[in-house]
Protein backbone atom coordinates (compact mmCIF):
# COMPACT_ATOMS: atom_id res chain seq x y z
CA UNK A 1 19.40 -29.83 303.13
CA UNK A 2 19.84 -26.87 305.60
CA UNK A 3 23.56 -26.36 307.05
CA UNK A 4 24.05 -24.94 309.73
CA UNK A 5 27.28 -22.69 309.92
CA UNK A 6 29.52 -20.83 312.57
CA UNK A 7 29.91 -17.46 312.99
CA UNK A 8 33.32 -16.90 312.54
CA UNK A 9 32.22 -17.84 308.66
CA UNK A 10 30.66 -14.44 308.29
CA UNK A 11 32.97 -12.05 310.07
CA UNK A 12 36.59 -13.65 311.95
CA UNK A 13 36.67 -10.52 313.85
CA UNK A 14 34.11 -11.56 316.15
CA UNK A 15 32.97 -8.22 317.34
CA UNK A 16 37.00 -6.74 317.58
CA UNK A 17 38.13 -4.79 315.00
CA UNK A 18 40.63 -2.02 314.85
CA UNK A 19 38.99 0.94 315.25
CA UNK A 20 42.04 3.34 315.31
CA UNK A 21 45.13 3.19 313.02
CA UNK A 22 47.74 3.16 315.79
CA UNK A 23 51.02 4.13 313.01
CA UNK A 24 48.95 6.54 311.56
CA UNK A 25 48.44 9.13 314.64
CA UNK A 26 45.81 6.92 315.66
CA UNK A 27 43.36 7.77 312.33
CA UNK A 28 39.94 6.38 312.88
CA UNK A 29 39.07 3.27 310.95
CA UNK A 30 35.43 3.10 309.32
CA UNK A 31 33.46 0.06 310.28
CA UNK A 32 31.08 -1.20 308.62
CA UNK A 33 33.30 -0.22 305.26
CA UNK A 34 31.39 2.29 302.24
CA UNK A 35 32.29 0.57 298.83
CA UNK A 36 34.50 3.33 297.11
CA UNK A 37 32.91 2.64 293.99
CA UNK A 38 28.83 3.07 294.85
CA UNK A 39 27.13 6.18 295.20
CA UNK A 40 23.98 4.47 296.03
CA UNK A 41 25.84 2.38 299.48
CA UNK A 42 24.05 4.18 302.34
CA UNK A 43 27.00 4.51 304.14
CA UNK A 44 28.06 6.74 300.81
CA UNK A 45 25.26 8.70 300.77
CA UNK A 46 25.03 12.59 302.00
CA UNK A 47 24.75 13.20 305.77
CA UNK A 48 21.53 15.27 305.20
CA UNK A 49 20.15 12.50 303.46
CA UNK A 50 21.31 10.05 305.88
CA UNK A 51 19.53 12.19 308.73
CA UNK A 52 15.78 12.59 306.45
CA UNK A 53 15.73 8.82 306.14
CA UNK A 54 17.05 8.62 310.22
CA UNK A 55 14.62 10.95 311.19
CA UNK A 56 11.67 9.66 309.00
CA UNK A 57 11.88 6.28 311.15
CA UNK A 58 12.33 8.08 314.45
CA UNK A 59 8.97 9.88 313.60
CA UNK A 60 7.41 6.87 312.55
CA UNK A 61 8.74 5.08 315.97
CA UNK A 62 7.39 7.83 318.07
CA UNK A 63 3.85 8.17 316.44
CA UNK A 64 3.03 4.37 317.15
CA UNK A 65 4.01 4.70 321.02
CA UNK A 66 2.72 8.25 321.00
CA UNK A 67 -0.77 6.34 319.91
CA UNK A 68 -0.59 3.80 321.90
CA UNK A 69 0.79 4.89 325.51
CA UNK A 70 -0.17 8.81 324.55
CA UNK A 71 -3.63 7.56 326.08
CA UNK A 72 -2.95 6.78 329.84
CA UNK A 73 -3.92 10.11 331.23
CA UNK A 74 -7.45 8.98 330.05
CA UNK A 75 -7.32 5.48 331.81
CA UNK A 76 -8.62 6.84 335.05
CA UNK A 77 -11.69 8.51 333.01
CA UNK A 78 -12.08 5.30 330.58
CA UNK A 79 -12.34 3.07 333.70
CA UNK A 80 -15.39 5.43 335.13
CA UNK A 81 -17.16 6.19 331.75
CA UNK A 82 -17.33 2.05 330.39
CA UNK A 83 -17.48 0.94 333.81
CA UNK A 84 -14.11 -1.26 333.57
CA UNK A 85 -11.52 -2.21 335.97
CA UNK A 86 -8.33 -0.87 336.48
CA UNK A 87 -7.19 -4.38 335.11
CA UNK A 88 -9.03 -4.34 332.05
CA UNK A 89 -8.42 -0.73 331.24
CA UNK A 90 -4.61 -1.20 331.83
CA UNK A 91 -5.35 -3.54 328.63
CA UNK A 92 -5.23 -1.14 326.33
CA UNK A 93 -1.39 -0.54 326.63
CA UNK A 94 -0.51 -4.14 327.59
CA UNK A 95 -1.92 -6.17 324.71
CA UNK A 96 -0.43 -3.55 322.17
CA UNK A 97 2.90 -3.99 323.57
CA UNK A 98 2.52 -7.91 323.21
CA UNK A 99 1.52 -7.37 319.46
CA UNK A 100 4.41 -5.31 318.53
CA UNK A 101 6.70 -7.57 320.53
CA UNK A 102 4.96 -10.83 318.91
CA UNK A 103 4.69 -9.46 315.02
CA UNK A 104 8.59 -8.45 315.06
CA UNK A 105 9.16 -11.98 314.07
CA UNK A 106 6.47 -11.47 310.82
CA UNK A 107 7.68 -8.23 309.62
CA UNK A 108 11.63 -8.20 310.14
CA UNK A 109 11.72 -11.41 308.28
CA UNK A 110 9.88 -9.87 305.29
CA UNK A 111 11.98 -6.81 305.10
CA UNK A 112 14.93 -9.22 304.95
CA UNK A 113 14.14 -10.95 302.24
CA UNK A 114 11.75 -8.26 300.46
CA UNK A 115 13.38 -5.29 301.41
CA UNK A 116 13.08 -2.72 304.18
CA UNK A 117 11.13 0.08 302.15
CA UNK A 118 7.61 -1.83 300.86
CA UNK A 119 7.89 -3.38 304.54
CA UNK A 120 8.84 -0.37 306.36
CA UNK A 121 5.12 1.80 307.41
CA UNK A 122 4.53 -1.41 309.79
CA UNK A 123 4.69 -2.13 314.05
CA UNK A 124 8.46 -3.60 313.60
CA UNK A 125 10.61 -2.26 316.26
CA UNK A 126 13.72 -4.05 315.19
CA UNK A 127 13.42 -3.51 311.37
CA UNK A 128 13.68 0.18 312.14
CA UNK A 129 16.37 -0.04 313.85
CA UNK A 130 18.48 -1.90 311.67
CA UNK A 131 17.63 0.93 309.51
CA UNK A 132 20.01 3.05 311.51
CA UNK A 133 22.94 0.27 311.34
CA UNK A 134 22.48 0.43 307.82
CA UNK A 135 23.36 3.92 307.38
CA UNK A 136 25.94 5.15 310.17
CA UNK A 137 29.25 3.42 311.14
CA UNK A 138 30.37 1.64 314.79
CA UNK A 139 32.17 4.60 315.94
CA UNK A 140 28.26 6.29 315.62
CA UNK A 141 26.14 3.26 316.73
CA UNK A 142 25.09 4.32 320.26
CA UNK A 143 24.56 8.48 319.59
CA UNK A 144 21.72 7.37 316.73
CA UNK A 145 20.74 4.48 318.66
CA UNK A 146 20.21 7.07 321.52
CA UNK A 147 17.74 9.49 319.42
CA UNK A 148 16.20 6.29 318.35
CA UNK A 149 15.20 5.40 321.90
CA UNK A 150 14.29 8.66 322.53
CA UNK A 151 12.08 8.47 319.87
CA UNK A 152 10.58 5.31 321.34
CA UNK A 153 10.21 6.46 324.84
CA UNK A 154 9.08 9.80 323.23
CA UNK A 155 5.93 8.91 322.61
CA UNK A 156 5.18 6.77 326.15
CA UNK A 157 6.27 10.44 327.63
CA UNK A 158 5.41 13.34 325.01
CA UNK A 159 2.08 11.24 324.31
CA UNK A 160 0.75 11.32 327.47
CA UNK A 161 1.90 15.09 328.25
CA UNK A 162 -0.21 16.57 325.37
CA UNK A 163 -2.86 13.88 325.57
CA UNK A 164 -3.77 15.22 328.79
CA UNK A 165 -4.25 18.77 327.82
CA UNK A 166 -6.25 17.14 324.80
CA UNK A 167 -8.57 15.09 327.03
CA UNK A 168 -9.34 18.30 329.19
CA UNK A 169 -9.74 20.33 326.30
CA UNK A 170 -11.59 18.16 323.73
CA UNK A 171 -11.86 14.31 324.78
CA UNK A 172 -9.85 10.68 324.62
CA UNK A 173 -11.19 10.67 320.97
CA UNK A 174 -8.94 13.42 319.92
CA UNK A 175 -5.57 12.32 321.04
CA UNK A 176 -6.19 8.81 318.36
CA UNK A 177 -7.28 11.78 315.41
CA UNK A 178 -4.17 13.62 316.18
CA UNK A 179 -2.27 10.45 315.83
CA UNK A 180 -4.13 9.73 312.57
CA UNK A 181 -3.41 12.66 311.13
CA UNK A 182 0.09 12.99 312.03
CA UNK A 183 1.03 9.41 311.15
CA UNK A 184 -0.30 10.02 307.64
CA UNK A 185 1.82 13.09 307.09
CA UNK A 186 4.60 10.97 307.93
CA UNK A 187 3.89 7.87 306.09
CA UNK A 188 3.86 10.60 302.75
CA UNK A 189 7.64 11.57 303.77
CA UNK A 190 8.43 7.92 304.21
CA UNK A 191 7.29 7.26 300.90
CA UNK A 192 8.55 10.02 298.68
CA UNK A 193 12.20 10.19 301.35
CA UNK A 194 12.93 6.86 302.80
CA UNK A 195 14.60 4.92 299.80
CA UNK A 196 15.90 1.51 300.70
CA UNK A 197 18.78 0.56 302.76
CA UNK A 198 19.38 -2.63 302.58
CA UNK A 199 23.17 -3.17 301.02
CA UNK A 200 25.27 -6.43 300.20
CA UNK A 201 28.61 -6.01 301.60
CA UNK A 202 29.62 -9.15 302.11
CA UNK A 203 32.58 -9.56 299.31
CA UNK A 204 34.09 -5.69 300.81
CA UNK A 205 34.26 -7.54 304.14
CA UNK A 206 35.92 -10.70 303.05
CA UNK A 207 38.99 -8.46 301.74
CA UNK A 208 41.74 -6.63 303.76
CA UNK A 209 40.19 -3.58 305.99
CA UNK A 210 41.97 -0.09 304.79
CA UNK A 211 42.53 2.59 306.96
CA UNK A 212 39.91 5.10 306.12
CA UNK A 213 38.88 8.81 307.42
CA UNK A 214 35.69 9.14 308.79
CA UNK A 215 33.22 11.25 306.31
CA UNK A 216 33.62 13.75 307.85
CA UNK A 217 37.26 14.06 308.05
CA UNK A 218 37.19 13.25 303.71
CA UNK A 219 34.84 16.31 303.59
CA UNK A 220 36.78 18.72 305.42
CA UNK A 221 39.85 17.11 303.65
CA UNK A 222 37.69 17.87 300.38
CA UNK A 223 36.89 21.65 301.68
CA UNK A 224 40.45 22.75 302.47
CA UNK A 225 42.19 21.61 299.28
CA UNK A 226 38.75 22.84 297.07
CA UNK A 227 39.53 26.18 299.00
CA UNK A 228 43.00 26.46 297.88
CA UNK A 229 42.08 26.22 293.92
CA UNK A 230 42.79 22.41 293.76
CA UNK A 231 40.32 20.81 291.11
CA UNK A 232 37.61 18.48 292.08
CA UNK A 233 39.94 15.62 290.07
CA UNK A 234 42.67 16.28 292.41
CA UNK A 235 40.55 15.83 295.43
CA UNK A 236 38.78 12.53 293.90
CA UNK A 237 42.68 11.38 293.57
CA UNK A 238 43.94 12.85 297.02
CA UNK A 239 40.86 10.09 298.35
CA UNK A 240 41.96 7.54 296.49
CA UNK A 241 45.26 7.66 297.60
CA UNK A 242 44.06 7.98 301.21
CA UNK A 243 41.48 5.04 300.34
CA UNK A 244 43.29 1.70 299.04
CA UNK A 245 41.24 -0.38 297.72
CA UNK A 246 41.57 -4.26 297.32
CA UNK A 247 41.78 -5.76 294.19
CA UNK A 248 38.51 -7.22 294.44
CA UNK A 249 36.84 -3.84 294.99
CA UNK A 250 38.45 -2.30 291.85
CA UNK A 251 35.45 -2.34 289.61
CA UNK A 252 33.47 0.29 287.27
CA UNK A 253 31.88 2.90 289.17
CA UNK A 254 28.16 2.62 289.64
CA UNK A 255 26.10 5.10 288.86
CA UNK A 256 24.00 7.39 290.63
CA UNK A 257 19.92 6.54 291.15
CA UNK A 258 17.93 8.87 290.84
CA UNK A 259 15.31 10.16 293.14
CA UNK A 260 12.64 8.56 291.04
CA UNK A 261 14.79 5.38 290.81
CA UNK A 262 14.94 5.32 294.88
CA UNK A 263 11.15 5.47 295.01
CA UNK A 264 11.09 1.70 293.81
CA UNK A 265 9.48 -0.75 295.95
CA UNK A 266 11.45 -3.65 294.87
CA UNK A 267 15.24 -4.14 295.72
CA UNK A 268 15.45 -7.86 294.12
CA UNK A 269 15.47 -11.11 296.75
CA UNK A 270 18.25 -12.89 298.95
CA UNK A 271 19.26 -15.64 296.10
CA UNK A 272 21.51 -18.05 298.68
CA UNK A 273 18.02 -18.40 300.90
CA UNK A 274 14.31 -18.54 300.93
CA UNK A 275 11.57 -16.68 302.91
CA UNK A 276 10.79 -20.02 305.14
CA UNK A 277 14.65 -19.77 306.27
CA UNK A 278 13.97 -16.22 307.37
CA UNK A 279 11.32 -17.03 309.58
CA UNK A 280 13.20 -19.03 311.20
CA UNK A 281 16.76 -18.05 311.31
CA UNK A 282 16.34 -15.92 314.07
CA UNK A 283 15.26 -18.62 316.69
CA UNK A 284 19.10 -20.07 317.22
CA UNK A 285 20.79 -17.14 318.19
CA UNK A 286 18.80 -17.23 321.10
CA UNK A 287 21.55 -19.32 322.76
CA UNK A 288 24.10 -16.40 322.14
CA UNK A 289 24.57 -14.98 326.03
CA UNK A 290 24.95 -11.26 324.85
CA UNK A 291 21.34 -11.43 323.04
CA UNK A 292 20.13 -13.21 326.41
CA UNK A 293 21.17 -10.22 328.19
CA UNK A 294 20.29 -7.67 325.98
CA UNK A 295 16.31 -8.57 325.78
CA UNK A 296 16.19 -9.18 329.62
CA UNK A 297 17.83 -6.01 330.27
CA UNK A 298 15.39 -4.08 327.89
CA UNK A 299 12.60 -6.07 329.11
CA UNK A 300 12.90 -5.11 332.67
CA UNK A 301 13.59 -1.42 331.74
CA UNK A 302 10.88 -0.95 329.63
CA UNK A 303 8.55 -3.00 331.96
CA UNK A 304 9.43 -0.81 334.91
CA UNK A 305 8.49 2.17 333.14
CA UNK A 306 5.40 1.00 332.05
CA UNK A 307 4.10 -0.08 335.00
CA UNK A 308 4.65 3.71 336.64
CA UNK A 309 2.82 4.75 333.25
CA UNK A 310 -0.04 2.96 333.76
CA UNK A 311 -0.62 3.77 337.65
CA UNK A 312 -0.20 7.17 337.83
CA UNK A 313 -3.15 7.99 336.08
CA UNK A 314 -5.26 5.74 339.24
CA UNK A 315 -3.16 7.35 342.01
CA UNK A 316 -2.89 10.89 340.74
CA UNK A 317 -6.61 11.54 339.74
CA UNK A 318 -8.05 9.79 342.75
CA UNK A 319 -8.02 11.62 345.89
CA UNK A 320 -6.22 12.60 347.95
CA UNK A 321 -4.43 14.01 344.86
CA UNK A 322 -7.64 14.30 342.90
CA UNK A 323 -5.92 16.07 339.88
CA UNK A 324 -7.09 16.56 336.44
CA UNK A 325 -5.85 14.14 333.14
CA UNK A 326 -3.88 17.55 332.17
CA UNK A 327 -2.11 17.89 335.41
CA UNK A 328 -1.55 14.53 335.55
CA UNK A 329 -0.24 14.57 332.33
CA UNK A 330 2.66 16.60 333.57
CA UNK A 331 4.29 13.32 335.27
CA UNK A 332 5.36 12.91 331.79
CA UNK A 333 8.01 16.06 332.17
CA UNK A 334 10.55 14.20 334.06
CA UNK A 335 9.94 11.26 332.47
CA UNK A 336 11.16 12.78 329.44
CA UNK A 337 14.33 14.59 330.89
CA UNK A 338 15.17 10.93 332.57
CA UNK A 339 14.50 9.31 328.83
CA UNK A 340 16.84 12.11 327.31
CA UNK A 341 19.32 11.72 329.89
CA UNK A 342 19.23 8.01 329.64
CA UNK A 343 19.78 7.97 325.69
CA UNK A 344 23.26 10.37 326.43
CA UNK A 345 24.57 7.78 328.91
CA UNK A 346 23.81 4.89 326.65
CA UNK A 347 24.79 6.54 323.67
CA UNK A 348 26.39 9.55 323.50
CA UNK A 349 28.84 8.84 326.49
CA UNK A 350 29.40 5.39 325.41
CA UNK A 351 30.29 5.80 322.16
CA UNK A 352 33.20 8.60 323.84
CA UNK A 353 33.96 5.88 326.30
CA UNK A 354 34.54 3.04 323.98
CA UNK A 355 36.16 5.51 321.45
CA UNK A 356 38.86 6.39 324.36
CA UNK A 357 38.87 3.03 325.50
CA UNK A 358 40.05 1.76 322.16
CA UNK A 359 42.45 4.42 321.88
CA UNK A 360 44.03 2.85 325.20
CA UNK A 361 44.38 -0.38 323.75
CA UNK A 362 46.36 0.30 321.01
CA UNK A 363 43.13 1.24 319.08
CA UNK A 364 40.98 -1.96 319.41
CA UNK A 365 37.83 -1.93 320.19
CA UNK A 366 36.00 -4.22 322.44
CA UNK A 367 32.32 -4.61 322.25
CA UNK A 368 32.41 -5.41 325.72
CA UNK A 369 33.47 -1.65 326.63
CA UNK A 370 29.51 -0.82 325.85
CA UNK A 371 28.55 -2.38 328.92
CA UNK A 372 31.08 -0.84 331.21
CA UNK A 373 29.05 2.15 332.23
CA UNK A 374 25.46 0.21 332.75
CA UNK A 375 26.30 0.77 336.78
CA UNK A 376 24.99 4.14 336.31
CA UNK A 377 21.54 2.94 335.26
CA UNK A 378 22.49 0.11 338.09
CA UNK A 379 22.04 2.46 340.70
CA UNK A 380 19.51 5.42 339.42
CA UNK A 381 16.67 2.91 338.57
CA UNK A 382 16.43 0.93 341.46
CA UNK A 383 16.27 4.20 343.90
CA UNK A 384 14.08 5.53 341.23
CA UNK A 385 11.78 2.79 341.88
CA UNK A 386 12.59 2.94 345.84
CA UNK A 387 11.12 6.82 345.48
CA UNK A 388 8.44 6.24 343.70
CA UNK A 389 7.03 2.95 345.38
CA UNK A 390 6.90 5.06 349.26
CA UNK A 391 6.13 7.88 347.50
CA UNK A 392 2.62 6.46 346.22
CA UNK A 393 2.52 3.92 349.47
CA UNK A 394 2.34 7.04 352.25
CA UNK A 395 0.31 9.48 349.87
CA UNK A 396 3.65 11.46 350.06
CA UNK A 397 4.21 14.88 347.97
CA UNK A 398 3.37 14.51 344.42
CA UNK A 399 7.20 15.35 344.04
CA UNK A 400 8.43 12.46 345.30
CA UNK A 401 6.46 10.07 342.30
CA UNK A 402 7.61 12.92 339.67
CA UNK A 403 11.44 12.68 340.72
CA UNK A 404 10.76 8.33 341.03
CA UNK A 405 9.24 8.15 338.06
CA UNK A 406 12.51 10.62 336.13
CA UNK A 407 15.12 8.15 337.64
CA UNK A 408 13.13 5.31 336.53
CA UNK A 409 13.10 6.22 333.31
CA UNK A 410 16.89 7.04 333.09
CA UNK A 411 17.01 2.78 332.75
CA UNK A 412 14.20 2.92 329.49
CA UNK A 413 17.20 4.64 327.33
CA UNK A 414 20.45 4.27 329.10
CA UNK A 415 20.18 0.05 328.93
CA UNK A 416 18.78 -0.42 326.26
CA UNK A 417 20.78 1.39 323.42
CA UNK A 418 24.54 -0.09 325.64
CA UNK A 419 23.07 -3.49 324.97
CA UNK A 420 21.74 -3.23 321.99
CA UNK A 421 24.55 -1.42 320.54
CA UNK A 422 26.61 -4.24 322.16
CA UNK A 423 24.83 -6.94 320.30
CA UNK A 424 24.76 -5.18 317.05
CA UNK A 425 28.86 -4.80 317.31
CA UNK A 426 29.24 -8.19 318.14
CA UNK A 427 26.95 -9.61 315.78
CA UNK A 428 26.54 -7.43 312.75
CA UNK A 429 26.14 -9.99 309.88
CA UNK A 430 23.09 -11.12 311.55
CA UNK A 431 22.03 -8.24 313.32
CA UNK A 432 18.52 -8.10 311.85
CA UNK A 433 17.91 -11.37 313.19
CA UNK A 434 19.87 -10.36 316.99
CA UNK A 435 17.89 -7.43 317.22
CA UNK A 436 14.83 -9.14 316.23
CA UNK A 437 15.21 -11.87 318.91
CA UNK A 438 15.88 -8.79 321.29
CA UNK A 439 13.10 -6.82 320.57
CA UNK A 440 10.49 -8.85 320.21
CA UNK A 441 11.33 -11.44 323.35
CA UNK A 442 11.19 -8.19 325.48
CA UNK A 443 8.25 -7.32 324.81
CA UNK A 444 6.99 -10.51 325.64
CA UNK A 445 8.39 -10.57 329.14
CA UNK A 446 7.59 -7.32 329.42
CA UNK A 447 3.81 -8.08 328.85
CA UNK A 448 3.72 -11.04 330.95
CA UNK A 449 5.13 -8.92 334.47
CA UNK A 450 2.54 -5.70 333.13
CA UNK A 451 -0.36 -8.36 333.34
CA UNK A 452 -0.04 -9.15 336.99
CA UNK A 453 1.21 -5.69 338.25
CA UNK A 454 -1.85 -4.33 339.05
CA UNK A 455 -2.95 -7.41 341.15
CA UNK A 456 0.23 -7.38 342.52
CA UNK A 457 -0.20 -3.90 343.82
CA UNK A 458 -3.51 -4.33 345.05
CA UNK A 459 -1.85 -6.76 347.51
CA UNK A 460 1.46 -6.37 348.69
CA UNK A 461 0.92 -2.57 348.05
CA UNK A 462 3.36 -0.26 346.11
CA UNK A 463 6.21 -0.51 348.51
CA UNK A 464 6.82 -4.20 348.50
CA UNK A 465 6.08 -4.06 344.32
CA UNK A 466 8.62 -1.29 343.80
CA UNK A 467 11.05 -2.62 346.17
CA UNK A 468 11.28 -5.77 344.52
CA UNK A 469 11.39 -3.90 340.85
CA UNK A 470 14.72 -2.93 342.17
CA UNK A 471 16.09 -6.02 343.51
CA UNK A 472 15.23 -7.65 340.62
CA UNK A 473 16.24 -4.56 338.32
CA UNK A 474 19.85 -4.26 340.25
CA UNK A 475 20.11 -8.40 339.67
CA UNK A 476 19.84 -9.04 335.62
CA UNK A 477 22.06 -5.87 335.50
CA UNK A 478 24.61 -8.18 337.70
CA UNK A 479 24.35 -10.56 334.54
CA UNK A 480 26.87 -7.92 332.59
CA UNK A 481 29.77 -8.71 334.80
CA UNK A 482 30.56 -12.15 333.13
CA UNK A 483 30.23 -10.44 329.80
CA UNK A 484 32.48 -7.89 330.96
CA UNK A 485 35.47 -9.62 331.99
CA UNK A 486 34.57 -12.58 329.85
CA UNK A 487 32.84 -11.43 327.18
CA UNK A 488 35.84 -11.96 324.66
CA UNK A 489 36.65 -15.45 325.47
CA UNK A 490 32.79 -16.25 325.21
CA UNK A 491 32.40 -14.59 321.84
CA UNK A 492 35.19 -16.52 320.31
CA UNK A 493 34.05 -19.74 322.10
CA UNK A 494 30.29 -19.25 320.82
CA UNK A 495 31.45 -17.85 317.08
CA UNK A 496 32.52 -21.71 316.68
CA UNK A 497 28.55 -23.16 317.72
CA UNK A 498 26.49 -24.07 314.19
CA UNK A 499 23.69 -22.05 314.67
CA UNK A 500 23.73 -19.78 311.61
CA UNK A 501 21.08 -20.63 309.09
């Protein structure tokens, strides 16, 4: 028989953890912890190995959007040349987005019980990005989440830049070689680079938390003394010391792998659970209000920016702008600086703010301090989407859709690495299955607004359509505000509801 457990049975911290050792000039704590003993933890491993696996995914993130929304330049053309609607051309970004929304909840639960590396080379959004929660600690969630979504908006922006130069050069059919060819160089590098990730550490959680130095404080720790003659015993000791471990962690080192040993596909199986309960652990958590957020939030951003995406190509290459796919293309530009200015507000910025935040509160940290900077992307998105809507409604300068369409996509980065981030710190023993639930249910919103946007612009015109994008933008962003001043009292009241399979 299936039982249903609480939260609070896999991690009494509920999302607040010390993050700074207040008696100890305020040293930062790692979360999650390394095991001291094994070489092979991810958290353990080498930073430059950390960043080949980090930027394998990335690569392999960008190349499916860059394949996929690369193309819209060419809709405009595509429509003319198979004599399709704007509707049904608009199709070939929609459905994909539903399909790698919808098989999120086939793949992730495979690499959970299988492993992440024979699962990896497939359309699953939030298997990837557990891959970067496997390897880097809280105090670096939202900078690597933040190249992540820049890796993922990447290709809806980069794509469609070169694509259009490709089109005018060569033709549509180009732009899906070039992402044939490219995606097979990098499927090679994930194969021979990208060794598995997935790590048990649930007994190093269940014992008293250390203080520990960040890596990179142990390494330049390790430097200075190695530069002063000291042995490389005395600096394994002077770790130790600075380490202390639990009794239940004292155990024989483990050794290395090897490269050839990493290259396995097979990491063993889950033996407390069975691939049925994976498919459908997931599904409870839905009642968890930060994961509501979080995939509303997302969906609305990405949904936003997709529906600029795959209009511009129909108002920008139709008169009275009448420009070519490779001109067009060039929308892409700010689009890209909004993404990359989005992903250091989300991430970058946050992770400082929430760093100094803790340090104000006697070094705790508060999930809840992720959110407390989403007003920025509050009030850029919504004029972004003011701009571009009059902009395309009056025929106005094209600079008036590029500069939109920038602030607009400020919200694709900024919102969705805060909430994510924010989900994955309150809910890391199951964040697999949180970001799952996240990433996959935006989608499908996202996919069911896309479908009626061009109908809905054919009749209330882009004014009224844009305008209400940013009522309704400004709105689920208003959802945050319980979480904010509430959000601790509702994560210890919902860490007590049975929904853990």
């Amino acid at each position: 028989m299936v039982r249903l457990r609480c939260f609070d049975e896999l991690d009494s911290t509920e999302g607040t953890v010390q993050l700074h050792d207040e008696a100890d000039d305020g040293r930062l704590i790692l979360h999650p912890r390394p095991n001291p003993d094994d070489p092979n933890d991810p958290l353990n491993w080498p930073r430059w190995k950390k960043h080949v696996c980090f930027g394998a995914v990335c690569a392999f993130t960008f190349l499916t959007n860059y394949a996929i929304g690369g193309l819209s330049p060419a809709f405009y053309g595509l429509g003319i040349e198979f004599g399709k609607t704007q509707t049904e051309v608009t199709a070939l970004l929609l459905w994909p987005i539903l399909v790698l929304g919808v098989f999120n909840f086939f793949w992730v639960p495979l690499a959970n019980y299988f492993g992440k590396r024979p699962v990896f080379p497939s359309p699953g959004q939030a298997q990837r990005h557990s891959v970067q929660l496997d390897l880097y600690f809280l105090h670096e969630r939202g900078n690597y989440l933040g190249l992540y979504m820049n890796a993922i908006a990447g290709g809806n922006t980069i794509g469609p830049l070169i694509c259009g130069f490709v089109i005018t050069s060569l033709s549509w059919r180009w732009h899906k070689w070039i992402a044939f060819i490219l995606t097979a160089v990098n499927w090679i590098v994930v194969l021979m680079f990208v060794p598995e990730t997935r790590y048990d550490r649930s007994y190093l959680e269940t014992s008293p938390n250390p203080t520990l130095r960040s890596d990179t404080d142990r390494a330049d720790a390790s430097d200075e003394e190695l530069g002063n003659g000291a042995s490389a015993e005395k600096v394994i000791s002077s770790n130790s010391r600075e380490t202390p471990r639990h009794p239940a962690l004292r155990c024989k080192q483990v050794p290395k792998k090897t490269w050839w040993q990493e290259l396995s596909l097979w990491s063993g199986v889950p033996k407390d659970t069975n691939l049925f309960v994976m498919f459908i652990r997931p599904f409870p958590l839905i009642a968890y209000p930060p994961i509501i957020f979080a995939f509303l939030a997302y969906a609305v951003s990405l949904a936003w920016v997709v529906a600029i995406n795959i209009l511009n190509s129909f108002l920008l290459q139709a008169p009275p702008y009448s420009w070519k796919p490779s001109i067009n293309g060039l929308i892409n530009i700010p689009g890209l600086i909004g993404n990359i200015i989005g992903a250091i507000i989300g991430g970058w910025l946050v992770d400082k703010y929430s760093d100094r935040h803790s340090k104000k509160h006697n070094g705790v940290f508060q999930p809840e301090s992720r959110l407390h900077l989403l007003w920025i992307a509050g009030i850029i998105v919504p004029a972004g989407c003011l701009v571009f809507g009059y902009g395309a409604q009056d025929s106005l300068n094209w600079t008036s859709l590029f500069f939109g369409y920038g602030m607009v996509a400020v919200g694709l980065t900024a919102v969705p690495v805060a909430t994510m981030t924010y989900v994955s710190d309150c809910y890391l023993p199951v964040n697999a299955d949180a970001l799952l639930l996240v990433n996959g249910l935006k989608n499908i919103v996202a996919f069911g607004f896309l479908q009626g946007v061009v109908p809905w612009v054919t009749v209330a015109g882009y004014a009224s359509t844009f305008g209400t994008q940013a009522g309704v933008y400004v709105a689920i962003l208003l959802l945050a505000l319980p979480l904010i001043f509430f959000g601790q009292r509702i994560r210890h009241a919902s860490a007590r509801w049975r929904l853990i399979l």
